[in-house]
N, C-alpha and C. Protein backbone atom coordinates (compact mmCIF):
# COMPACT_ATOMS: atom_id res chain seq x y z
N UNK A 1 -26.36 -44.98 51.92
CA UNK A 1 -27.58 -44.33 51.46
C UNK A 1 -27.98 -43.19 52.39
N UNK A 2 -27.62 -43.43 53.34
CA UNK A 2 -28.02 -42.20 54.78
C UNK A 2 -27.56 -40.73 54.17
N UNK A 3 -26.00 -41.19 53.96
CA UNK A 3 -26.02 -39.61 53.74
C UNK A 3 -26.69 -38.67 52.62
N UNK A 4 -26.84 -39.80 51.09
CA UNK A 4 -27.35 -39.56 50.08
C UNK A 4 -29.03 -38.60 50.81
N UNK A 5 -29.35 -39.55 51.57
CA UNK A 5 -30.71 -39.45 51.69
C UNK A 5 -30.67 -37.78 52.70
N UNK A 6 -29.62 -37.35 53.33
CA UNK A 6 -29.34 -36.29 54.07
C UNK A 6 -29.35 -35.12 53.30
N UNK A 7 -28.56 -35.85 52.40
CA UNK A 7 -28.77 -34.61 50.79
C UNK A 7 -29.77 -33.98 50.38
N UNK A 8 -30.56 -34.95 50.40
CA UNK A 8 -32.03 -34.96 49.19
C UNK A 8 -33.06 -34.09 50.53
N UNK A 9 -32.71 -34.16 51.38
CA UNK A 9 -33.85 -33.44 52.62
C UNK A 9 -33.43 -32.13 52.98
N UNK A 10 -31.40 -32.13 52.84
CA UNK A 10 -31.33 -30.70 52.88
C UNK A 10 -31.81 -29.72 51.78
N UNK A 11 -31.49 -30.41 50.23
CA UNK A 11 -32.48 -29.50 49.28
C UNK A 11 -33.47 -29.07 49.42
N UNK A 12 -34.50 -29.87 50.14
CA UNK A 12 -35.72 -29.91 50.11
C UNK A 12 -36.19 -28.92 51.37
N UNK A 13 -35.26 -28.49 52.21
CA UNK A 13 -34.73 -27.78 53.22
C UNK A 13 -34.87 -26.29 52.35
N UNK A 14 -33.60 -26.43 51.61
CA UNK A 14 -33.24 -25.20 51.20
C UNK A 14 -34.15 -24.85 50.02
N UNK A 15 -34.57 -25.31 49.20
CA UNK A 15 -35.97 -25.17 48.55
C UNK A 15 -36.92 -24.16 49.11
N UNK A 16 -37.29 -24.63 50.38
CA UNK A 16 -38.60 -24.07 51.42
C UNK A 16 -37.87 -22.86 52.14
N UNK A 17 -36.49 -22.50 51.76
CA UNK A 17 -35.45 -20.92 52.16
C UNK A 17 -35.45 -21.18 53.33
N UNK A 18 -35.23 -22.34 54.01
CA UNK A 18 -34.27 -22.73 55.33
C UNK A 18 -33.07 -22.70 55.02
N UNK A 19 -31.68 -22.24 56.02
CA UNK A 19 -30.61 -22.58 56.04
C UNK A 19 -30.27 -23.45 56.89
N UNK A 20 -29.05 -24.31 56.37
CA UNK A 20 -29.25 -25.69 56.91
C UNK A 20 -27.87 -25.95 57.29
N UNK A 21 -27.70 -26.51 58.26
CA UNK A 21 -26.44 -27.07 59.01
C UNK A 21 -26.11 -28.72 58.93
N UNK A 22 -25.91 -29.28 58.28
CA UNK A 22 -25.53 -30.87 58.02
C UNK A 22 -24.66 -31.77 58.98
N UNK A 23 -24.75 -32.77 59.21
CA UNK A 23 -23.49 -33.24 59.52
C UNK A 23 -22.57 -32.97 61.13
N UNK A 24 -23.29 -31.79 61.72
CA UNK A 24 -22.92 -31.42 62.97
C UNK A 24 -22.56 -32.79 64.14
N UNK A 25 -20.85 -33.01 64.60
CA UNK A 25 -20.62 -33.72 65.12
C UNK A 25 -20.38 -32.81 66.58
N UNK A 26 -21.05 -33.99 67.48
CA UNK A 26 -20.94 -32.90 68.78
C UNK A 26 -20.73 -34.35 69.96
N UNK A 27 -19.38 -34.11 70.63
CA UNK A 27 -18.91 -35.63 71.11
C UNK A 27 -18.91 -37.00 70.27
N UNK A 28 -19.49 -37.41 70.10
CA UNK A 28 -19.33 -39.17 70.43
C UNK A 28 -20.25 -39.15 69.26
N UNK A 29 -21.55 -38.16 69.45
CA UNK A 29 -22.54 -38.29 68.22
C UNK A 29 -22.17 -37.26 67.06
N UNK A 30 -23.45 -37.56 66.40
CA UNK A 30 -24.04 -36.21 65.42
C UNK A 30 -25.11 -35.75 65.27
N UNK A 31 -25.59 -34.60 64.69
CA UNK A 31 -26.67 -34.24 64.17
C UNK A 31 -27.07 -34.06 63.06
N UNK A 32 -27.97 -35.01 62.37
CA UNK A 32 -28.00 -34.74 60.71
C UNK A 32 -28.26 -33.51 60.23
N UNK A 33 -29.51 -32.73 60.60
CA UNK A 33 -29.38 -31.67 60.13
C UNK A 33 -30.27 -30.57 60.86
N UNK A 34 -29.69 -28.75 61.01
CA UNK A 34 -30.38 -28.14 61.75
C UNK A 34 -30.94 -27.29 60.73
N UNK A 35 -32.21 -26.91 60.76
CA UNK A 35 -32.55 -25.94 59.65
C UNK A 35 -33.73 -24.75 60.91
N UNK A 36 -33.28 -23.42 59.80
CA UNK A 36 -33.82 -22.22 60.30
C UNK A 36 -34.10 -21.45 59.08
N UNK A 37 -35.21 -20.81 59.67
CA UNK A 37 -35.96 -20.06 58.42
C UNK A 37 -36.64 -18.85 59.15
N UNK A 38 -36.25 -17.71 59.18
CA UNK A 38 -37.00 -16.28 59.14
C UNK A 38 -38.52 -16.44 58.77
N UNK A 39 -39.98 -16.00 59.49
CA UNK A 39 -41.37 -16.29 58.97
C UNK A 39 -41.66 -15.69 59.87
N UNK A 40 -42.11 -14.49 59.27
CA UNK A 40 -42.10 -13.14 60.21
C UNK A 40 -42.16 -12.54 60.65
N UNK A 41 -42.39 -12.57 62.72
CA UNK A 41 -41.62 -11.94 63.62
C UNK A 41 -41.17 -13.24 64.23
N UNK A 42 -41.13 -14.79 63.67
CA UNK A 42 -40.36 -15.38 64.60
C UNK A 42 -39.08 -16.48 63.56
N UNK A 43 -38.27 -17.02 64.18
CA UNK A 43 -37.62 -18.18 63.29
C UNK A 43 -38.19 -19.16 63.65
N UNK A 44 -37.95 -20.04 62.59
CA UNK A 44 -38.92 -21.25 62.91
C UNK A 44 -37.32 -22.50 62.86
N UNK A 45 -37.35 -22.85 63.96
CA UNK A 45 -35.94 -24.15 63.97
C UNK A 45 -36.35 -25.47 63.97
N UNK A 46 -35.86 -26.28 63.57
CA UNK A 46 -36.07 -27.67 62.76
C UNK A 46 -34.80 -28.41 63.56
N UNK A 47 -34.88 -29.59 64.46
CA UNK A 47 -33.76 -30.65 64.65
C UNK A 47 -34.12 -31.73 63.52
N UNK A 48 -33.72 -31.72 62.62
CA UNK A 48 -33.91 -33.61 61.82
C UNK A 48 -32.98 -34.59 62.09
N UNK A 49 -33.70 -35.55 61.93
CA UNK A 49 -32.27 -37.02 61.78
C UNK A 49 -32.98 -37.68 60.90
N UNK A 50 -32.12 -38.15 59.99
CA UNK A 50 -32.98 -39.25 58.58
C UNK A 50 -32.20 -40.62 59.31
N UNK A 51 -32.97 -41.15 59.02
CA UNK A 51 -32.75 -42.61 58.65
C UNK A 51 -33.02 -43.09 57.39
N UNK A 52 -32.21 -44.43 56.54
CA UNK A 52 -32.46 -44.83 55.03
C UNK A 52 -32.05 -45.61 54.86
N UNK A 53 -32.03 -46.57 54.10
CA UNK A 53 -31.74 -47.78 53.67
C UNK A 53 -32.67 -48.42 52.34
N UNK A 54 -31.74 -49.03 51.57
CA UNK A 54 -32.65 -49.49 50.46
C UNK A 54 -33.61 -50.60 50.48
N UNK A 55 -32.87 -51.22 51.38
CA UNK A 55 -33.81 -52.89 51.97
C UNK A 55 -34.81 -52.10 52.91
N UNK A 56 -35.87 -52.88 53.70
CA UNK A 56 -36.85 -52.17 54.58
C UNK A 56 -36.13 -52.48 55.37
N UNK A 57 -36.08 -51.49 57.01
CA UNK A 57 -35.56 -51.23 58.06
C UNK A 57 -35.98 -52.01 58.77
N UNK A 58 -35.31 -52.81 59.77
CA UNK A 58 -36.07 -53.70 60.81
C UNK A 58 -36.62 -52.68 61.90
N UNK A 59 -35.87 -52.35 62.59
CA UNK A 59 -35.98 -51.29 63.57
C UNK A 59 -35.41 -49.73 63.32
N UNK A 60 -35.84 -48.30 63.75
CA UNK A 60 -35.29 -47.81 63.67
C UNK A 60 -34.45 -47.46 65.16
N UNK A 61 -35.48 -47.44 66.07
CA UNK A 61 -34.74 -47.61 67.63
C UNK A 61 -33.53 -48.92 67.84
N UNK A 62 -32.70 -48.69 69.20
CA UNK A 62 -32.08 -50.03 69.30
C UNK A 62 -33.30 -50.61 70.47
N UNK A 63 -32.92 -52.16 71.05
CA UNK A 63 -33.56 -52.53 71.90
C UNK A 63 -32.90 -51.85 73.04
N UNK A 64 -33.76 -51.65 73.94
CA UNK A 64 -33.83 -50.83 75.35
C UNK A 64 -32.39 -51.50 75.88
N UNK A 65 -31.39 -50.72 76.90
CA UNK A 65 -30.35 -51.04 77.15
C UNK A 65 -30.21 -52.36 78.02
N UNK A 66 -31.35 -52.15 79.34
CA UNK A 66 -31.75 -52.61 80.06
C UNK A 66 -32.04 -54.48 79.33
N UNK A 67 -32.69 -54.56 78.09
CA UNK A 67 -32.82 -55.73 77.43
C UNK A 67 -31.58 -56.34 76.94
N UNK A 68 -30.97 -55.22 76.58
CA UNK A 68 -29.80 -56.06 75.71
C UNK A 68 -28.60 -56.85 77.22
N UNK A 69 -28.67 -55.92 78.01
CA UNK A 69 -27.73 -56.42 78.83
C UNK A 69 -28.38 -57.81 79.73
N UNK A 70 -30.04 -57.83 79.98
CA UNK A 70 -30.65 -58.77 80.45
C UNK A 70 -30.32 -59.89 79.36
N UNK A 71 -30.98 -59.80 78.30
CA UNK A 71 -30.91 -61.00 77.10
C UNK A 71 -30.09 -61.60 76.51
N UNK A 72 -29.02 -60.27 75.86
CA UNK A 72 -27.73 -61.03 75.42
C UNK A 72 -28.09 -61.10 73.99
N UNK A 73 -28.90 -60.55 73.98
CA UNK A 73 -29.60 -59.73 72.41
C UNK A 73 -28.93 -58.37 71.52
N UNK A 74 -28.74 -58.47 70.40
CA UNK A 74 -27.97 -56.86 69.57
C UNK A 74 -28.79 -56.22 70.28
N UNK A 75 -28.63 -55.10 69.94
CA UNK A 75 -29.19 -53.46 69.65
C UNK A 75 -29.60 -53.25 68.65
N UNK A 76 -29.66 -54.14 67.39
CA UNK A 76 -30.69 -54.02 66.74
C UNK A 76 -31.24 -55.19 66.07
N UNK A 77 -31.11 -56.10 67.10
CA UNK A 77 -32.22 -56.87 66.74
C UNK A 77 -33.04 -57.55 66.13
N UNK A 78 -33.54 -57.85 65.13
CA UNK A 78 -34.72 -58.10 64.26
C UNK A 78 -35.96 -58.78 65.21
N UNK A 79 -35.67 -59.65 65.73
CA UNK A 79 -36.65 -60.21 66.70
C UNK A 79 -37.87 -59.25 66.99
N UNK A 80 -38.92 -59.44 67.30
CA UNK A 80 -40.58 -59.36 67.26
C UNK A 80 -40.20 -58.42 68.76
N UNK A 81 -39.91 -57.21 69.39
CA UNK A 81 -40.42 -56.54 70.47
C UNK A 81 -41.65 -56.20 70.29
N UNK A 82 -42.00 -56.38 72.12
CA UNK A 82 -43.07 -56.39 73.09
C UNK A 82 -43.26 -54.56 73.09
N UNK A 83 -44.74 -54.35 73.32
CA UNK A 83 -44.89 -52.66 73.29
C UNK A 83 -43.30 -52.04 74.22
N UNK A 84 -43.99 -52.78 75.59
CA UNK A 84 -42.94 -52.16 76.12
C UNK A 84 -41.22 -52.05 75.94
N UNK A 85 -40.71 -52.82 74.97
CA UNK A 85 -39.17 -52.87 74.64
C UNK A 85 -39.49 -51.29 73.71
N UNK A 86 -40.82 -51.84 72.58
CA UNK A 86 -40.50 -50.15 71.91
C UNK A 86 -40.33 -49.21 72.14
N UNK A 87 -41.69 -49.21 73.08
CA UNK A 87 -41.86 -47.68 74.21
C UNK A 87 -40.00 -46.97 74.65
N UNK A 88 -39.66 -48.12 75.40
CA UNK A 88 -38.04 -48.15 75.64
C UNK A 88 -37.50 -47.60 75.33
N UNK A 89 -37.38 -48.20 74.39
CA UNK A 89 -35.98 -48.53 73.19
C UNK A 89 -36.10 -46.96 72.59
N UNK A 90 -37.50 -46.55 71.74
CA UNK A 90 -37.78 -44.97 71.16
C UNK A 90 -37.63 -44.11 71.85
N UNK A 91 -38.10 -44.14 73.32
CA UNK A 91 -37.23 -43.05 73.96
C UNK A 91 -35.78 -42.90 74.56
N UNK A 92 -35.25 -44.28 74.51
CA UNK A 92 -33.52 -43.92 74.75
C UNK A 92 -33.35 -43.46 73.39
N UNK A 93 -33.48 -43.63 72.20
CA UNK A 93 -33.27 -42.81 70.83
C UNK A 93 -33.77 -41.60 71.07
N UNK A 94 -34.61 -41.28 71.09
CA UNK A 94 -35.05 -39.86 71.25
C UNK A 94 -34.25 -39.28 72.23
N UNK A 95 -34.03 -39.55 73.18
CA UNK A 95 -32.84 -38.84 74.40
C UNK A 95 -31.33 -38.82 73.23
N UNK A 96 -31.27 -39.64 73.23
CA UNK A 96 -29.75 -39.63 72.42
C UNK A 96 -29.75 -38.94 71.06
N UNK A 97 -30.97 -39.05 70.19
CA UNK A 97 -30.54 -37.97 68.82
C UNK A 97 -30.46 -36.96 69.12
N UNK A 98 -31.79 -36.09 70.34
CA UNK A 98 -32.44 -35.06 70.26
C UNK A 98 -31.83 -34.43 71.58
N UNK A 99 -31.73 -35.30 72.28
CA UNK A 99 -31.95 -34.64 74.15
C UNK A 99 -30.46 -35.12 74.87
N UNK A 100 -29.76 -35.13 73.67
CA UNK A 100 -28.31 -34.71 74.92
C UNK A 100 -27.90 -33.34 75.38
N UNK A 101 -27.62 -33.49 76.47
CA UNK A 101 -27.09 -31.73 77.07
C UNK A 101 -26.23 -31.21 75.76
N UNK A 102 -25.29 -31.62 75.30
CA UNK A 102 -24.43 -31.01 74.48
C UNK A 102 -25.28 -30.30 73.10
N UNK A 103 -26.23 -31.58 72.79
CA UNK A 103 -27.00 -31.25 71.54
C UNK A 103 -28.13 -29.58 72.21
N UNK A 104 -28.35 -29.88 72.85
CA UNK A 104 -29.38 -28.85 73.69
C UNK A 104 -28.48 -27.81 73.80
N UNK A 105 -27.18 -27.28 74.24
CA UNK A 105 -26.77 -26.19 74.21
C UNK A 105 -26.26 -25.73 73.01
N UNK A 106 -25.63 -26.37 71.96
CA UNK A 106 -25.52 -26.35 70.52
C UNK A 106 -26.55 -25.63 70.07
N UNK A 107 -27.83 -26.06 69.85
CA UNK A 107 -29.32 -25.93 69.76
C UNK A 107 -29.45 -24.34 70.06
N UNK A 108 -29.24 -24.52 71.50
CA UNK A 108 -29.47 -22.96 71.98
C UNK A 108 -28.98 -21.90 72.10
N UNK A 109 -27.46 -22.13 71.22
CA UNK A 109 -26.40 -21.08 70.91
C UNK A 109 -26.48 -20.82 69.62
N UNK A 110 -27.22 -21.12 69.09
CA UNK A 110 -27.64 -21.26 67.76
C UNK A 110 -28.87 -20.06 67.50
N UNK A 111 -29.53 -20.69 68.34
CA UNK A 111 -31.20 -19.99 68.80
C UNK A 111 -31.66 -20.49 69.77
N UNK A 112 -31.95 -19.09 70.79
CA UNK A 112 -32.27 -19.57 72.10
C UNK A 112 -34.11 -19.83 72.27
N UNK A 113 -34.44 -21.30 71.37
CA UNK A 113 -35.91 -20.81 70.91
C UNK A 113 -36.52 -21.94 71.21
N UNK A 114 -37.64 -22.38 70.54
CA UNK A 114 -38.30 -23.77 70.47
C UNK A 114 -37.83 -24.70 69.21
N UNK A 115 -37.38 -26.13 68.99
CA UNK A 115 -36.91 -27.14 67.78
C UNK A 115 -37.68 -27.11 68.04
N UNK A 116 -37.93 -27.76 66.72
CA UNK A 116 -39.36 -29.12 66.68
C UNK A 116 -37.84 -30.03 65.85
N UNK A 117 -38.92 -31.79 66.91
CA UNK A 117 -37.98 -32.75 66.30
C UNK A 117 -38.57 -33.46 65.53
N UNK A 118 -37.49 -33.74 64.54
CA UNK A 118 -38.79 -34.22 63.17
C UNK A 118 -37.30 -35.46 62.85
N UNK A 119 -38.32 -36.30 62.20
CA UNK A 119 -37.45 -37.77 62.09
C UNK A 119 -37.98 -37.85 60.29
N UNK A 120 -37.37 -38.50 59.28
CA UNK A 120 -37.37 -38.72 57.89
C UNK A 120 -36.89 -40.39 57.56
N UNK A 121 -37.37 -41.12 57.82
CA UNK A 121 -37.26 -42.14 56.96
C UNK A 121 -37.72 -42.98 55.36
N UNK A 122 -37.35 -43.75 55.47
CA UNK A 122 -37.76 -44.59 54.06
C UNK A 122 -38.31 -45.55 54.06
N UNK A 123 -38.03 -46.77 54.05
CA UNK A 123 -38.60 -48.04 54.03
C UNK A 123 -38.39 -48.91 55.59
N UNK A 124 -39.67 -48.88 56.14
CA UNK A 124 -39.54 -49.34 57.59
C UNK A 124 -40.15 -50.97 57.41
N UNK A 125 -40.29 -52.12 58.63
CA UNK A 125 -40.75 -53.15 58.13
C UNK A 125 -42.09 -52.83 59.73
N UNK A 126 -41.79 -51.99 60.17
CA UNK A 126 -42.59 -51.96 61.41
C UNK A 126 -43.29 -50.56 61.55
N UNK A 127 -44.48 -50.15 60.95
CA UNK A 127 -44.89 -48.71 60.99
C UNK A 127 -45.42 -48.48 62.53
N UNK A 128 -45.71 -49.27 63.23
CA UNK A 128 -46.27 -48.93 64.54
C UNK A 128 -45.21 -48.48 65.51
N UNK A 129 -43.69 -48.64 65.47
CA UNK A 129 -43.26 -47.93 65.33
C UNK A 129 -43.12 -46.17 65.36
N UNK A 130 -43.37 -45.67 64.08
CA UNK A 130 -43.41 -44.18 63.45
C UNK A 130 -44.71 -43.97 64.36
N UNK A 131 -45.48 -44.76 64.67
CA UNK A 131 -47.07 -44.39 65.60
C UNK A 131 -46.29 -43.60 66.91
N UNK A 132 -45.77 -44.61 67.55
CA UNK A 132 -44.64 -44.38 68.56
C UNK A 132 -44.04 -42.91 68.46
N UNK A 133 -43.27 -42.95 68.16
CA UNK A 133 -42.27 -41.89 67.44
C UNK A 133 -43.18 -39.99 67.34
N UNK A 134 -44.58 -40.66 66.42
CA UNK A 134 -45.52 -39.14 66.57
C UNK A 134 -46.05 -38.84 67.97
N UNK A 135 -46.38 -40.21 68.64
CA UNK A 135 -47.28 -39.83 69.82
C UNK A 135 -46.06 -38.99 70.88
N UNK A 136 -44.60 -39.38 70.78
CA UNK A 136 -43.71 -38.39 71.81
C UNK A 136 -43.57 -37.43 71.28
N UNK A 137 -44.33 -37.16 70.30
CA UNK A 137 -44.02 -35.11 69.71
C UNK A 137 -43.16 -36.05 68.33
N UNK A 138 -42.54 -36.59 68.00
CA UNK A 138 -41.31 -36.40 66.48
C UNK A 138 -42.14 -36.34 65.39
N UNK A 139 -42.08 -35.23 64.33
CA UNK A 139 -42.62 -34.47 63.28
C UNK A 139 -42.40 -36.43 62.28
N UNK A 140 -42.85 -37.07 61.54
CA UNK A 140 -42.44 -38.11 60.63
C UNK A 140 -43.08 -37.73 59.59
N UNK A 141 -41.51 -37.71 58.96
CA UNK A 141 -41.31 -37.72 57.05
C UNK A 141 -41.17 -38.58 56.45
N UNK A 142 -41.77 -39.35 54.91
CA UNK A 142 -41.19 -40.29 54.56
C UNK A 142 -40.44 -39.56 53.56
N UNK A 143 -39.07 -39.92 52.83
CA UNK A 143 -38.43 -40.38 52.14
C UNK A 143 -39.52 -39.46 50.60
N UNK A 144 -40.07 -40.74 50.60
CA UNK A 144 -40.68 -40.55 48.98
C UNK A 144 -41.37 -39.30 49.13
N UNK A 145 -42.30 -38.95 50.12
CA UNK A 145 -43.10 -37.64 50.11
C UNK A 145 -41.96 -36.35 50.31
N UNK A 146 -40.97 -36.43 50.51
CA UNK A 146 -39.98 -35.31 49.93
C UNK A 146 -39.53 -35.54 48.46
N UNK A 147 -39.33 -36.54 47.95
CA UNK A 147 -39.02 -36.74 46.96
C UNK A 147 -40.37 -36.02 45.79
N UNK A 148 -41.32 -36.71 46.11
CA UNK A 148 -42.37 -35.92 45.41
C UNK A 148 -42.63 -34.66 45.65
N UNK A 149 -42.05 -34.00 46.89
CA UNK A 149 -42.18 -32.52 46.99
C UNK A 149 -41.71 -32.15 46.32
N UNK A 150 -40.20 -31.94 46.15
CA UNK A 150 -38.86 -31.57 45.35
C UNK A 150 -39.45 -31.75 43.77
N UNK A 151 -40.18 -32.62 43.26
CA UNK A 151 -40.75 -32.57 41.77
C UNK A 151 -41.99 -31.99 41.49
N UNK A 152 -42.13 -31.29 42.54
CA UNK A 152 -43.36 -29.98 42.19
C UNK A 152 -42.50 -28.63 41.93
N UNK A 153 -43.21 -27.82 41.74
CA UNK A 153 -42.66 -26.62 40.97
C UNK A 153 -43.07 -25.43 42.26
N UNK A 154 -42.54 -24.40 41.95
CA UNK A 154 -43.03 -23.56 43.53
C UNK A 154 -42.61 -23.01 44.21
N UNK A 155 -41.27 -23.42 44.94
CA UNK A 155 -40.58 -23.94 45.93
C UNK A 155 -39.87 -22.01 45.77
N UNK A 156 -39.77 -21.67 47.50
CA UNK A 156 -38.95 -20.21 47.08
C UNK A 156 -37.41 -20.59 46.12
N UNK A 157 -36.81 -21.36 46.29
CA UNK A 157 -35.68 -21.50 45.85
C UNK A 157 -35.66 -22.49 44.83
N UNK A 158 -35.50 -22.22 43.51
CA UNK A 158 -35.30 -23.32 42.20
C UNK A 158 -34.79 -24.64 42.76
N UNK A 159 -33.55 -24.29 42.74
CA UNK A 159 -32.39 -25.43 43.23
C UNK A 159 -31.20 -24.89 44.15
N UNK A 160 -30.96 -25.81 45.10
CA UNK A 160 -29.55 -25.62 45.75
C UNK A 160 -28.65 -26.50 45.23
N UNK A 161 -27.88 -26.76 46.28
CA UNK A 161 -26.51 -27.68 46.16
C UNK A 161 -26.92 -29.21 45.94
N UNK A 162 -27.98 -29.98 46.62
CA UNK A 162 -28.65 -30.88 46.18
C UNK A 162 -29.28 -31.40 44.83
N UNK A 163 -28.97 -30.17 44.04
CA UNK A 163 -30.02 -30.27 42.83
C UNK A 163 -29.78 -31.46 42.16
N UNK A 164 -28.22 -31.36 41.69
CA UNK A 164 -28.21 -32.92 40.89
C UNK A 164 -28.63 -34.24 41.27
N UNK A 165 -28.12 -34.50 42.31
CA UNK A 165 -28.72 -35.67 42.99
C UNK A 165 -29.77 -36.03 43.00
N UNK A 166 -30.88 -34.34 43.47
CA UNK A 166 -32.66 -34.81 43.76
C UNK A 166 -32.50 -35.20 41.71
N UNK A 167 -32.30 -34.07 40.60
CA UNK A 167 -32.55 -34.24 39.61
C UNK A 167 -32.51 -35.91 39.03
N UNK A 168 -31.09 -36.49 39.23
CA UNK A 168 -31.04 -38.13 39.38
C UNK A 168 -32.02 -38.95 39.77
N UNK A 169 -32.63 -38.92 40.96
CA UNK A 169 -33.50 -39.54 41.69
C UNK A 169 -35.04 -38.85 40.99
N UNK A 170 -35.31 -37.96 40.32
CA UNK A 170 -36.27 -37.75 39.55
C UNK A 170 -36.44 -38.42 38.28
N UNK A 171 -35.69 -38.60 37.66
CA UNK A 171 -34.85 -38.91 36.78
C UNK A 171 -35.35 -40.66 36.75
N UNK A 172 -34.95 -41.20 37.77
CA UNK A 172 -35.20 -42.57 37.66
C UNK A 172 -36.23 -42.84 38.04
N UNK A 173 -37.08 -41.36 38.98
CA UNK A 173 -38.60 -41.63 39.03
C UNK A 173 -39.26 -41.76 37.84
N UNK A 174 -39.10 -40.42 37.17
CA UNK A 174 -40.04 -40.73 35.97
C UNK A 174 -39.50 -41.98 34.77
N UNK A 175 -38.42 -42.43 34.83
CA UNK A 175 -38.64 -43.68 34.31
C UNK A 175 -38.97 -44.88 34.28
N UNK A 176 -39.15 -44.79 36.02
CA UNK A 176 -40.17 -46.09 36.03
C UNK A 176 -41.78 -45.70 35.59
N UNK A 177 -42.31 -44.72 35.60
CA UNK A 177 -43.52 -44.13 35.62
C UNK A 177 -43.93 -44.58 33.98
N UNK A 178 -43.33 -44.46 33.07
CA UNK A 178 -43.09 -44.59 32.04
C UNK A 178 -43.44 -45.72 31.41
């Protein structure tokens, strides 16, 4: 579903006349998606990472490294974390989507400018969490509120390469509506 869901955000990307970079593998990781848009005298740059799943998400962070190697616990967990495992745990994620050296010079060979880091999920089982997540700066999208963007009318760009897909997923919106 991740990547599906990578789809539906780059349209919604390219809709709003960002150009968008998908999929960027850089070492060991990736980057879901980089978007840039001319608004004018500056560009405006976008780091995203979606997360998705059809079931609700237990966690989107793993547990802090430091825990897993103390406890003997996954990395992801389901178990009830303490503020402080979240606190943790969201900023070793945030270092690792956003703040690796490699991702940072990528970033800045690109455009030597300001990201903003913005995170997109769907169905979480823990919103305090996403509380987390805004208070270190990450922009949070849900899922459905792009989806309902994309079915407004407006948009500089009709449709991109996404179109069928978002059209599908409209598609089965308005038939439940129905």
């Amino acid at each position: 579903m991740a990547l599906l869901a990578e789809e539906i955000v780059e349209e919604w990307l390219n809709r709003q006349g960002y150009f968008t970079i998908r999929g960027i593998v850089v070492g060991a990781y990736e980057i879901d998606l980089l978007a840039m848009k001319v608004c004018e005298n500056t560009i405006e740059c976008r780091h995203i990472e979606v997360t998705a799943s059809m079931r609700p998400m237990s966690y989107i962070s793993d547990l802090p490294k430091e825990t897993i190697k103390r406890t003997g616990r996954s990395p992801k967990s389901p178990t009830q974390r303490t503020s402080e495992e979240l606190m943790v745990g969201i900023s070793e994620w945030i270092e690792k989507k956003y703040n690796l050296p490699k991702k940072n010079k990528l970033r800045q060979s690109l455009y030597p400018g300001k990201w903003s880091y913005e995170l997109v999920v769907h169905k979480i089982l823990h919103p305090e969490e996403l509380d987390l997540f805004r208070q270190a700066g990450i922009k949070v999208f849900t899922l459905t509120d792009i989806v309902i963007e994309l079915a407004r009318k407006g948009t500089i760009i009709g449709r991109a390469s996404g179109a069928s897909l978002v059209d599908l997923v409209l598609l089965k919106a308005d038939s439940l509506l129905e």
